[in-house]
C-alpha atoms as a PDB file:
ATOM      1  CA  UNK A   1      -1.746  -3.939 -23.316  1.00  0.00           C
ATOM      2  CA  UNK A   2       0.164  -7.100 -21.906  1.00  0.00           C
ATOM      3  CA  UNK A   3       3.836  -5.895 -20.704  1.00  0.00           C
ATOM      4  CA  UNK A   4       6.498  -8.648 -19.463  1.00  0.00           C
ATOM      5  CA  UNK A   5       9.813  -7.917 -18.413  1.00  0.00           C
ATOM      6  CA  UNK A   6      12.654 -10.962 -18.172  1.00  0.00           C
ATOM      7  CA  UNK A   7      14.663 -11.444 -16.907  1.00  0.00           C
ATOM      8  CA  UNK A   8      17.719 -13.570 -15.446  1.00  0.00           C
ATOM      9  CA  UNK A   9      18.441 -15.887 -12.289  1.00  0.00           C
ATOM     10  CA  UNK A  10      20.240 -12.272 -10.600  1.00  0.00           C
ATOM     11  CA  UNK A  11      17.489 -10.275 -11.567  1.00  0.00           C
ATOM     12  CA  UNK A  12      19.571  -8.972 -14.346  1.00  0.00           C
ATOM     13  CA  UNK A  13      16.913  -8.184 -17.432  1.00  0.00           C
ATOM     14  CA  UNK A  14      17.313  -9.363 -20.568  1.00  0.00           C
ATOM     15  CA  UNK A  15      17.639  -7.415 -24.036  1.00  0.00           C
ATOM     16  CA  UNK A  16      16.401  -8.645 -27.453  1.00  0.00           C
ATOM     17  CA  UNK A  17      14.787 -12.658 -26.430  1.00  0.00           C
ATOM     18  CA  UNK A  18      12.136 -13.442 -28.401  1.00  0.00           C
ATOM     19  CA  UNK A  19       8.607 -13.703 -26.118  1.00  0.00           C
ATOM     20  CA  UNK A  20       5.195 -15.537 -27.238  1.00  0.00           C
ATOM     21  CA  UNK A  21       1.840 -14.821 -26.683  1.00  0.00           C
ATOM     22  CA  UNK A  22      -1.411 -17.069 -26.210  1.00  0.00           C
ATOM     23  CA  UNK A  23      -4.856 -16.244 -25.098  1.00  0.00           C
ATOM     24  CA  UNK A  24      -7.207 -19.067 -23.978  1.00  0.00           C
ATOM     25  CA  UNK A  25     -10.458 -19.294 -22.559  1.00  0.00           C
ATOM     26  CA  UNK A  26     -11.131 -22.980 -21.038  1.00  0.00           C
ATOM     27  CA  UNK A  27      -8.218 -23.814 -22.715  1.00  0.00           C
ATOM     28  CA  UNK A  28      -9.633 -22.771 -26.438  1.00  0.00           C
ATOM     29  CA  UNK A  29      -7.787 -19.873 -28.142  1.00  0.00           C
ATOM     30  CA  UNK A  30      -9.353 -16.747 -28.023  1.00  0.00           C
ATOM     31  CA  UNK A  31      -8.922 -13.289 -28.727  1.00  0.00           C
ATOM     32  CA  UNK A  32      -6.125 -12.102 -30.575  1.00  0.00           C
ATOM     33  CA  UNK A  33      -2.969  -9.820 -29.911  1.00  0.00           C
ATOM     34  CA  UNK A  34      -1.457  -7.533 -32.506  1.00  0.00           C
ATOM     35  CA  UNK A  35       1.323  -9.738 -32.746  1.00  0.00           C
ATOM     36  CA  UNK A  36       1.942 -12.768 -31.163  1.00  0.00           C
ATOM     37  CA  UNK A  37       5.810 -12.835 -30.323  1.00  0.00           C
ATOM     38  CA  UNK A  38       8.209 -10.136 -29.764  1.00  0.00           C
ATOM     39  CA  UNK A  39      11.632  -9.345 -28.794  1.00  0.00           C
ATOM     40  CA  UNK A  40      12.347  -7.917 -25.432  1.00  0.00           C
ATOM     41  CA  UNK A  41      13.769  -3.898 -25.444  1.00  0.00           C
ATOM     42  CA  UNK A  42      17.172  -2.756 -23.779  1.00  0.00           C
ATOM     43  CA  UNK A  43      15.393  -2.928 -20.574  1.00  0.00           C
ATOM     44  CA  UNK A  44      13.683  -6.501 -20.627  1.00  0.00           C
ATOM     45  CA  UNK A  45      10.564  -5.251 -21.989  1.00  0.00           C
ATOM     46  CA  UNK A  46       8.259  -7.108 -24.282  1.00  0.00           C
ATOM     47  CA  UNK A  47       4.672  -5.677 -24.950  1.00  0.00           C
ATOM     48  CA  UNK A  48       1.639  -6.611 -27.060  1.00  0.00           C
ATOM     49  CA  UNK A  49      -1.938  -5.470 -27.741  1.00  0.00           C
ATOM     50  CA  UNK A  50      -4.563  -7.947 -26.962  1.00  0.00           C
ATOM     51  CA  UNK A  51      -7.651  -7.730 -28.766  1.00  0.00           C
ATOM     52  CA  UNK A  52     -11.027  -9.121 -27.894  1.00  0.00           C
ATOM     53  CA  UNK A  53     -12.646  -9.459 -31.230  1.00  0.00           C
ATOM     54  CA  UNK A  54     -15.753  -8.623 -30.281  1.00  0.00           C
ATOM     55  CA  UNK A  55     -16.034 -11.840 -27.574  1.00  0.00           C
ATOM     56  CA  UNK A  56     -16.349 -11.869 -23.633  1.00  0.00           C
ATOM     57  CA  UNK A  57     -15.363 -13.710 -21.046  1.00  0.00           C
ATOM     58  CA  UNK A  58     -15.463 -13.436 -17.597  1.00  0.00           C
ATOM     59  CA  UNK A  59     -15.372 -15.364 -14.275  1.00  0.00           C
ATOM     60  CA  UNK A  60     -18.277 -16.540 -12.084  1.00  0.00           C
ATOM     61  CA  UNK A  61     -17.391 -16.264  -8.469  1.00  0.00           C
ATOM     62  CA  UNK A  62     -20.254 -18.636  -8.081  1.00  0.00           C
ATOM     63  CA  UNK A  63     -17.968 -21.512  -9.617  1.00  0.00           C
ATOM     64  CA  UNK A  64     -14.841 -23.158  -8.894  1.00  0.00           C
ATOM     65  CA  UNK A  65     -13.843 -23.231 -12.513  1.00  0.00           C
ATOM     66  CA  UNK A  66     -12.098 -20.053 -14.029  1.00  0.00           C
ATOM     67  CA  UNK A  67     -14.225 -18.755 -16.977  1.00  0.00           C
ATOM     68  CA  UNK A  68     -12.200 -15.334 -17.947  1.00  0.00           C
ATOM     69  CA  UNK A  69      -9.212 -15.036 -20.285  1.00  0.00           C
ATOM     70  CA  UNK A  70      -5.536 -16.695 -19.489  1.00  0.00           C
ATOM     71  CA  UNK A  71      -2.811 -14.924 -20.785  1.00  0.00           C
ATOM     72  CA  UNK A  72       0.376 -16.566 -21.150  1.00  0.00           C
ATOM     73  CA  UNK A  73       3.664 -15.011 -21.863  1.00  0.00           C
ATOM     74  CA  UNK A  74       6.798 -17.929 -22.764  1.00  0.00           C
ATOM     75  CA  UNK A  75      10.605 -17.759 -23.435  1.00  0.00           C
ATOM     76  CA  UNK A  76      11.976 -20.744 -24.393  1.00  0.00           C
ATOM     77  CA  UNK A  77      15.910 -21.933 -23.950  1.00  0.00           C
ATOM     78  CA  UNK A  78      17.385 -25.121 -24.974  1.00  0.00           C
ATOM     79  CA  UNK A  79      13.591 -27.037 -25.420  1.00  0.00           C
ATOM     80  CA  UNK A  80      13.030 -25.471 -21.846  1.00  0.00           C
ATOM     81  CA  UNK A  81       9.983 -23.036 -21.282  1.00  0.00           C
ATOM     82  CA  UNK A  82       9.852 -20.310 -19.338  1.00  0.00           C
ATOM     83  CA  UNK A  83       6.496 -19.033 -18.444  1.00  0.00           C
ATOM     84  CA  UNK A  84       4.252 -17.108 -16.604  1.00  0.00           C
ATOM     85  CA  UNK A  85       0.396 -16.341 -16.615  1.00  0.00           C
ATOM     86  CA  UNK A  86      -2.246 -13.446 -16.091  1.00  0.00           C
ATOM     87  CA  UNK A  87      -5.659 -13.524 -15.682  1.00  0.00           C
ATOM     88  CA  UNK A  88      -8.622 -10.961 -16.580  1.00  0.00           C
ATOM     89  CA  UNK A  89     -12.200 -10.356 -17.843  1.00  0.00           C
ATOM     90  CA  UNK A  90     -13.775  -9.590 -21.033  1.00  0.00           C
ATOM     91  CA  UNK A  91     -17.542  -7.891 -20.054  1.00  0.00           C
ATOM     92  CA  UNK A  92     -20.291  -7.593 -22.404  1.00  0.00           C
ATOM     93  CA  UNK A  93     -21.645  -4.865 -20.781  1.00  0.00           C
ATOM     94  CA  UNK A  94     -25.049  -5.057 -22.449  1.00  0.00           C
ATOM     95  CA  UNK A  95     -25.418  -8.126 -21.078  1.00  0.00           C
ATOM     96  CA  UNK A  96     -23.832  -7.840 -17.550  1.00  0.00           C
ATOM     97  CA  UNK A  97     -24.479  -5.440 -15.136  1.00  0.00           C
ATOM     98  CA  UNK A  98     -21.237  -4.183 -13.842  1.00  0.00           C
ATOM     99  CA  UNK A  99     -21.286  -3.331  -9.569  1.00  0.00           C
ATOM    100  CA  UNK A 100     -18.718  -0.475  -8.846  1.00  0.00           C
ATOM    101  CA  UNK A 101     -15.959  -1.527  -6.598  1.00  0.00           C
ATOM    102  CA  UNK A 102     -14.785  -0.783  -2.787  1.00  0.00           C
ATOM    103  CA  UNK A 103     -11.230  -0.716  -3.101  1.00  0.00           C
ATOM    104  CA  UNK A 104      -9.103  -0.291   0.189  1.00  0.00           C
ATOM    105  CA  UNK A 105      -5.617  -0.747   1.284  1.00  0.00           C
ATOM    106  CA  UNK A 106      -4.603  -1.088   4.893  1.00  0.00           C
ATOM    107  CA  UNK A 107      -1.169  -1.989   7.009  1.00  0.00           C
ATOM    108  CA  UNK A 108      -0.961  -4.409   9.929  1.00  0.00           C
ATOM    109  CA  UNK A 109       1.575  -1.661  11.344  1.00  0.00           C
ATOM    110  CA  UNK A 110       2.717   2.167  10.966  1.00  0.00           C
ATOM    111  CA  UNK A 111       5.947   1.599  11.229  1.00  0.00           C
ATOM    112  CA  UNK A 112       9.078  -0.470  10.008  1.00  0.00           C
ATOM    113  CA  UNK A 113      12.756  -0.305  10.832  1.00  0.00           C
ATOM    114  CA  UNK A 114      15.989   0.067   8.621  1.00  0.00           C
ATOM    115  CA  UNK A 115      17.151  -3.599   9.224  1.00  0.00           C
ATOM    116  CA  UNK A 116      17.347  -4.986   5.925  1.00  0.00           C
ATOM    117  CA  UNK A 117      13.870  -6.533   6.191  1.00  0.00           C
ATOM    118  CA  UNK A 118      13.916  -8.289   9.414  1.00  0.00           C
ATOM    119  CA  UNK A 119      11.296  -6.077  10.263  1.00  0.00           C
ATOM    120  CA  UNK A 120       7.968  -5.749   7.451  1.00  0.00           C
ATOM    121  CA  UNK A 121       4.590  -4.704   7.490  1.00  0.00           C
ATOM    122  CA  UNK A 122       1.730  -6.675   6.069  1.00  0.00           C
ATOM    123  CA  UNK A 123      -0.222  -4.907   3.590  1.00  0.00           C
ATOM    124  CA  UNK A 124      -3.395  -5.666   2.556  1.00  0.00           C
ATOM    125  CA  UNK A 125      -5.537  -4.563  -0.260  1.00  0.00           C
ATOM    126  CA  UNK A 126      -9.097  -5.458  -0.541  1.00  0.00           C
ATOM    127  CA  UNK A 127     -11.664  -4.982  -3.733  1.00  0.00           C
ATOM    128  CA  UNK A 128     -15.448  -6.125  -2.626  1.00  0.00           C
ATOM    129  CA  UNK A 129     -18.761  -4.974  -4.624  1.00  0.00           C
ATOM    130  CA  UNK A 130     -20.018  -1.720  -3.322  1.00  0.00           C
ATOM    131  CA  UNK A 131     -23.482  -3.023  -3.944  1.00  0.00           C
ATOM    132  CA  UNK A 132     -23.490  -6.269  -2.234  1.00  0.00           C
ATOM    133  CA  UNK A 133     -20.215  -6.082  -0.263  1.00  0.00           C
ATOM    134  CA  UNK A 134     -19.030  -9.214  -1.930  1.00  0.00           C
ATOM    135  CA  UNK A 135     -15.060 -10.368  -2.341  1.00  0.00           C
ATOM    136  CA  UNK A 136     -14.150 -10.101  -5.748  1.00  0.00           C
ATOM    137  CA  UNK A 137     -11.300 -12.221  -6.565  1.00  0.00           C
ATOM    138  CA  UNK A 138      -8.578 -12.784  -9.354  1.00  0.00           C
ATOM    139  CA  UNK A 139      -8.512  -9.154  -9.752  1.00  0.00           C
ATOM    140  CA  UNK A 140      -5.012  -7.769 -10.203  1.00  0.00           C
ATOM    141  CA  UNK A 141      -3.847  -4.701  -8.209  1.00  0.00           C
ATOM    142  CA  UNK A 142      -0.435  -2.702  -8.542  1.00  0.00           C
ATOM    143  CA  UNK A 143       1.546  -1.516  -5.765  1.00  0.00           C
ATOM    144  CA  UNK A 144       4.276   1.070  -5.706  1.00  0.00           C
ATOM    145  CA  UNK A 145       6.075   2.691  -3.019  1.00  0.00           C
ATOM    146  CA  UNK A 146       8.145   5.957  -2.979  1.00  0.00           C
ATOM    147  CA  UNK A 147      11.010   3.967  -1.172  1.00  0.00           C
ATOM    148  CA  UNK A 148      11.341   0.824   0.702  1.00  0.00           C
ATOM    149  CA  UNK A 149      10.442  -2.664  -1.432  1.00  0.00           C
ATOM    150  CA  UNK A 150       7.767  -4.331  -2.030  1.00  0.00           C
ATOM    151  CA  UNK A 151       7.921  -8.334  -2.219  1.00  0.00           C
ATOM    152  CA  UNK A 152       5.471  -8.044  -5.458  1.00  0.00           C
ATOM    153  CA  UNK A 153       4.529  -5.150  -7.376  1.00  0.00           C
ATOM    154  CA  UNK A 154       1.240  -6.807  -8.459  1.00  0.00           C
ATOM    155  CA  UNK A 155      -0.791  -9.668  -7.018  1.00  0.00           C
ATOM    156  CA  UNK A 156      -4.479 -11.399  -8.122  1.00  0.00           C
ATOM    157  CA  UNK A 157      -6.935 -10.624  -4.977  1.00  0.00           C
ATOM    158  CA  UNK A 158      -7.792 -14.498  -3.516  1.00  0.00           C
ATOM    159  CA  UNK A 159     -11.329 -15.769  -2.678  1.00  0.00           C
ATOM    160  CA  UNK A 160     -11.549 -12.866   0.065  1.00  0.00           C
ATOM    161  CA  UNK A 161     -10.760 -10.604  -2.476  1.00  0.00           C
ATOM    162  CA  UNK A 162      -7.837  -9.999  -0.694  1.00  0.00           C
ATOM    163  CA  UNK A 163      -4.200  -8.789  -2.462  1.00  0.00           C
ATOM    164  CA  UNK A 164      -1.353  -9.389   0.236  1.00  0.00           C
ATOM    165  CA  UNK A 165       2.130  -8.316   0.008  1.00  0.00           C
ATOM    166  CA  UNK A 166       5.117  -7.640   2.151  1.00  0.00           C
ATOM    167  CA  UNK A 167       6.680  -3.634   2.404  1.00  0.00           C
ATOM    168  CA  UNK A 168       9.905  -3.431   3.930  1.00  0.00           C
ATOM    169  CA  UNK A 169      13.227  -1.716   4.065  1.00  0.00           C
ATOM    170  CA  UNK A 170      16.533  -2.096   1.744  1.00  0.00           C
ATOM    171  CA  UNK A 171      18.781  -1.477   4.651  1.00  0.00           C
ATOM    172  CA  UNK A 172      20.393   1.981   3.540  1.00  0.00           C
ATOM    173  CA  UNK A 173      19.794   4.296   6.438  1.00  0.00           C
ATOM    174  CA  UNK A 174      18.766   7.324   3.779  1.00  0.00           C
ATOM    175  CA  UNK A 175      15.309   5.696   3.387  1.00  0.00           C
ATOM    176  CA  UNK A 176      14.387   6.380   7.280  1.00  0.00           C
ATOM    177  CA  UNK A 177      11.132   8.465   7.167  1.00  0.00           C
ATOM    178  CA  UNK A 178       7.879   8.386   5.765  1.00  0.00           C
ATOM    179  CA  UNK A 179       7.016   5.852   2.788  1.00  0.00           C
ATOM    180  CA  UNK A 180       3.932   6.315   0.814  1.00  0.00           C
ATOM    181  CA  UNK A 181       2.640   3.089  -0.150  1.00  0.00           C
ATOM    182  CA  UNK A 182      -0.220   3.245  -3.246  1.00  0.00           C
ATOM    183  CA  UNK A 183      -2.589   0.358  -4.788  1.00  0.00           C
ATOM    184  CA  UNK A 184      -4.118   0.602  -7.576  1.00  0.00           C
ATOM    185  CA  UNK A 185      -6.602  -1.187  -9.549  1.00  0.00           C
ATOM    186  CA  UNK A 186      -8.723  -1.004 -13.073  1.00  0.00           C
ATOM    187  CA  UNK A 187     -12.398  -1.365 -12.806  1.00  0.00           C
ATOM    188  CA  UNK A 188     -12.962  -2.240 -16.358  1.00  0.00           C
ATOM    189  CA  UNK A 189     -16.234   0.342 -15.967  1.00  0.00           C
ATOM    190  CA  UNK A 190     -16.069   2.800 -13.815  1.00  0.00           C
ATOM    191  CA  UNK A 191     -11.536   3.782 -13.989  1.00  0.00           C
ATOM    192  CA  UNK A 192      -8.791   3.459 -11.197  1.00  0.00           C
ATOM    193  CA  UNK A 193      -9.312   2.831  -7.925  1.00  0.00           C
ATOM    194  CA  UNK A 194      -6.637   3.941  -5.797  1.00  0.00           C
ATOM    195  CA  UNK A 195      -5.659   3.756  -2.059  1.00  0.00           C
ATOM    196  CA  UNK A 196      -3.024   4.596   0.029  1.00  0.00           C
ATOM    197  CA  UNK A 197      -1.246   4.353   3.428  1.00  0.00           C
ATOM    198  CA  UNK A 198       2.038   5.477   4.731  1.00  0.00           C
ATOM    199  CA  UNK A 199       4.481   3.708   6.733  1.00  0.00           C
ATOM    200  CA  UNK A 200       7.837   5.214   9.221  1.00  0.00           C
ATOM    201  CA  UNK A 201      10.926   3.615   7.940  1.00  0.00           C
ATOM    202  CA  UNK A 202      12.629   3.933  11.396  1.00  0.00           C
ATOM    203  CA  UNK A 203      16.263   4.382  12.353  1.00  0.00           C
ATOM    204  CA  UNK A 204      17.916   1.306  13.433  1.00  0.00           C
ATOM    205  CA  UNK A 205      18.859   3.498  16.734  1.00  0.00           C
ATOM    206  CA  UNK A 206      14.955   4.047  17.840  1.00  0.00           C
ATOM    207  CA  UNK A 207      13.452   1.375  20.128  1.00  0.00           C
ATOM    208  CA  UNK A 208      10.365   3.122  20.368  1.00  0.00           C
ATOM    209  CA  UNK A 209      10.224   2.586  23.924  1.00  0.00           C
ATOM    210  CA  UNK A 210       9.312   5.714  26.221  1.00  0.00           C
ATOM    211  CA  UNK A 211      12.518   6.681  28.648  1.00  0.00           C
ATOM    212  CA  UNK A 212      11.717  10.661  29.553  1.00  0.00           C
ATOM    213  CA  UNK A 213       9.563  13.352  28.927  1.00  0.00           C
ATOM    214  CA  UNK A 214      10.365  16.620  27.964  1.00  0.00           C
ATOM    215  CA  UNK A 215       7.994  19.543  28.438  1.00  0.00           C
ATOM    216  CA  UNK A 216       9.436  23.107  26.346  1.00  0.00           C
ATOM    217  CA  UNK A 217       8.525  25.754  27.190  1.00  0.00           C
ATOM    218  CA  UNK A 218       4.743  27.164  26.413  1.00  0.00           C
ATOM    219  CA  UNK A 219       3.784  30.528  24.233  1.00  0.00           C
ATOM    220  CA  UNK A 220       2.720  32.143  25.416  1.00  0.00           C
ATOM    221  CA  UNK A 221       4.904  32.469  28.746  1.00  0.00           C
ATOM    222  CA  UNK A 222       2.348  33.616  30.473  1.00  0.00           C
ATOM    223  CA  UNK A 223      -1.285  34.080  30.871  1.00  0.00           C
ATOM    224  CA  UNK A 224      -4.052  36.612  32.769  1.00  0.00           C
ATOM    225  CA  UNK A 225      -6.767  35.248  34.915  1.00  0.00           C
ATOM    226  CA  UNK A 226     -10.224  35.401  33.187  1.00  0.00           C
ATOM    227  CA  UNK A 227     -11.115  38.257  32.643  1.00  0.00           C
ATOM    228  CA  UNK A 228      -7.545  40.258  33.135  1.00  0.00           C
ATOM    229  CA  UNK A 229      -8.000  41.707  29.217  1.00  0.00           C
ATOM    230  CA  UNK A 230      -5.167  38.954  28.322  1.00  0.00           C
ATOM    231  CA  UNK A 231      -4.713  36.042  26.998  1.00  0.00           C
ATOM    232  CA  UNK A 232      -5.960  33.443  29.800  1.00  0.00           C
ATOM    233  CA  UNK A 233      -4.786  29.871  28.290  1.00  0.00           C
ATOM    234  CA  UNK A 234      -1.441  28.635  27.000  1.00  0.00           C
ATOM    235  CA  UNK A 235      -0.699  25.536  24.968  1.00  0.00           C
ATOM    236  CA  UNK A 236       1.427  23.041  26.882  1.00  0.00           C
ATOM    237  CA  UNK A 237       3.366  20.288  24.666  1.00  0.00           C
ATOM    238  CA  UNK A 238       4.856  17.282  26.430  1.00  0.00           C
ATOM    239  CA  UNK A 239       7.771  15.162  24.119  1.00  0.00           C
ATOM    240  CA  UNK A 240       8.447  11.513  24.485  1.00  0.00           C
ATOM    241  CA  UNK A 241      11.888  10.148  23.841  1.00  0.00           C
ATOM    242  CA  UNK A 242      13.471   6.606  23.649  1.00  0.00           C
ATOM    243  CA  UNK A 243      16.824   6.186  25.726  1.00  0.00           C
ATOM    244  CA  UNK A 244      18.779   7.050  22.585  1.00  0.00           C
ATOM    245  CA  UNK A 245      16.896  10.683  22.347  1.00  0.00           C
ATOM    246  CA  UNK A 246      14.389   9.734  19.520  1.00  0.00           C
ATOM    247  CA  UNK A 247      11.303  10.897  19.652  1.00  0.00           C
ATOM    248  CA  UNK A 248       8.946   7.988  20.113  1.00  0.00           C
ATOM    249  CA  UNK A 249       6.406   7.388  16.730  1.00  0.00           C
ATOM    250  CA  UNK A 250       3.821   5.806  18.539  1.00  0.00           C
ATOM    251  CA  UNK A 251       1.132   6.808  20.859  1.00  0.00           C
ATOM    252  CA  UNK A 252       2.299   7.693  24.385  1.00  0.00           C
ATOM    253  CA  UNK A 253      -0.703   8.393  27.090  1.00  0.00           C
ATOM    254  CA  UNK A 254       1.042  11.605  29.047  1.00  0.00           C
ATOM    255  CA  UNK A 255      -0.754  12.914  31.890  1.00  0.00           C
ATOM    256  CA  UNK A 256      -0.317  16.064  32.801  1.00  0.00           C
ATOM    257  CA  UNK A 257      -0.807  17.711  36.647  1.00  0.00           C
ATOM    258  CA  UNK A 258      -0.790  20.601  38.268  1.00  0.00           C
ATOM    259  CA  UNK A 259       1.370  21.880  41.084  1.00  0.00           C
ATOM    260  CA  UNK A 260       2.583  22.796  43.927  1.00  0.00           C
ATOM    261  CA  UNK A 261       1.366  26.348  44.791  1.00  0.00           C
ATOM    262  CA  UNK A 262      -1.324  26.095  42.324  1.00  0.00           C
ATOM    263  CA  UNK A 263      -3.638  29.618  41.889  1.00  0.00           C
ATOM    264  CA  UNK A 264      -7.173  29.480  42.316  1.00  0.00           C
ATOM    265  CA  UNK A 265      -9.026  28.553  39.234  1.00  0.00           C
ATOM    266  CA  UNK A 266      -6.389  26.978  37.580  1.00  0.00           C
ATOM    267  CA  UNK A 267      -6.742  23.645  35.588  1.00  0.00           C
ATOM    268  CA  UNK A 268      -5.558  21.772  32.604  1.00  0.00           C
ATOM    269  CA  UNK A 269      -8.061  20.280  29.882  1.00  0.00           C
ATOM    270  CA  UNK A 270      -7.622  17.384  28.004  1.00  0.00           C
ATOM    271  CA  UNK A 271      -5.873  15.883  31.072  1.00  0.00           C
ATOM    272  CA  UNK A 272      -3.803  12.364  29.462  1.00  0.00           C
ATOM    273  CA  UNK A 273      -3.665  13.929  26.049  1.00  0.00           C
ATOM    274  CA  UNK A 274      -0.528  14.887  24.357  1.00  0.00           C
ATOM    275  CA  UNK A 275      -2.689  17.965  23.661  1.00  0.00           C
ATOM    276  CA  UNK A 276      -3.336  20.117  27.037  1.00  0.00           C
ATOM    277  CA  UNK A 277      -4.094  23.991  27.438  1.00  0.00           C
ATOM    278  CA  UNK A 278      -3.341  25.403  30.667  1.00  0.00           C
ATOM    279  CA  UNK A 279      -6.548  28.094  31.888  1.00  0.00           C
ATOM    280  CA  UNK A 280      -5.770  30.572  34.589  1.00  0.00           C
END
């Protein structure tokens, strides 16, 4: 199914404007669509079938020409067209052998702040052959995000099978907190592939920079030497805070010591770590 929304210069869609539909391979028709204009629905929405009648087409990474299908979706106002294209391929899969995919989606950061987008992360999702480890490209992956925006909600992979779009913030301060950012693609074979990540929308007020530590206190309180019938370890937490009293997102290196007056026997493990336990 082939789904286009349209609509206006203020991102305003537009109800009930007649769309066409044309297929071409090499610039020959192919294929066929159930029908081959539309109107668009109360919310911009103009969908058709497209239907391969029995015919592939696909591309060969090997060449610089594009071999698979060209979809393109037009609007036309006053003699003026208004277009826009999508690419995929048709597999005979008696006659090609299709790889499964290595699909994964990855950030350039774990963390954004509510700014209104001065601040972004970089979000990259790659498709490769799990067989070969080659980049596949012009395949088209999805993105959706449970807040935040994302510059493009789908994008064609490029010759490093690479997908790259922007995630940031829409400036209201109710979207600080954890985003959950998912790709998605549709092996024509073998289903969807899906990754994930998740980003902090931050606080304008954090600065992420480490001003004071904080060390609450431990349960238990206290502790019996080894051997004492007790419990002879406590867990000891150390916070990090910015100068505004946020705790700080990213990793801190806190090192812990002991003292003064220290018993016997005493020591900490995991000495540096966030994570310490305190042995009598």
């Amino acid at each position: 199914r082939i789904d286009v929304v349209l609509k206006d210069s203020t991102g305003e869609v537009l109800p009930n404007k007649l769309i066409e539909f044309a297929a071409t391979v090499g610039g020959e028709s192919f294929g066929k669509f159930n029908i081959n204009s539309t109107y668009t629905n109360a919310d911009g929405l103009a969908s058709v079938d497209f239907l391969d009648k029995d015919q592939s087409a696909y591309d060969n990474a090997a060449t610089p020409t594009y071999e698979g299908v060209t979809v393109e979706a037009k609007h036309v106002v006053n003699s003026q067209d208004f277009s826009i294209t999508i690419r995929f391929n048709v597999f005979d899969t008696s006659a090609v052998q299709l790889w499964p995919y290595q699909f994964n989606l990855s950030s350039n950061t774990s963390s954004i702040k509510v700014d209104d987008g001065i601040t972004s992360a970089d979000l990259s999702a790659k498709i490769s052959s799990r067989q070969y480890g080659q980049a596949i490209k012009d395949l088209e992956v999805y993105f959706e995000s449970t807040n935040g925006r994302l510059s493009e909600l789908s994008k064609f992979t490029d010759t490093l099978g690479i997908a790259l779009v922007d995630f940031s913030d829409t400036g209201d301060p109710g979207e600080a907190g954890v985003s959950t950012i998912v790709a998605r693609y549709q092996h024509p074979v073998f289903g969807t592939l899906i990754d994930s990540v998740q980003i902090t929308i931050l606080d304008t007020s954090y600065s992420g920079t480490p001003a004071y530590v904080e060390i609450p206190s431990s349960y238990p309180g206290e502790i019996m030497v080894v051997g004492g019938g007790g419990l002879e370890s406590t867990q000891l937490c150390a916070r990090v805070y910015d100068e505004n009293g946020v705790l700080v997102n990213e990793p801190v290196s806190v090192t812990f010591t002991l003292g003064p007056n220290i018993p016997a026997g005493a020591n900490i493990n995991n000495a540096g770590i966030s994570d310490s336990a305190f042995t009598a």
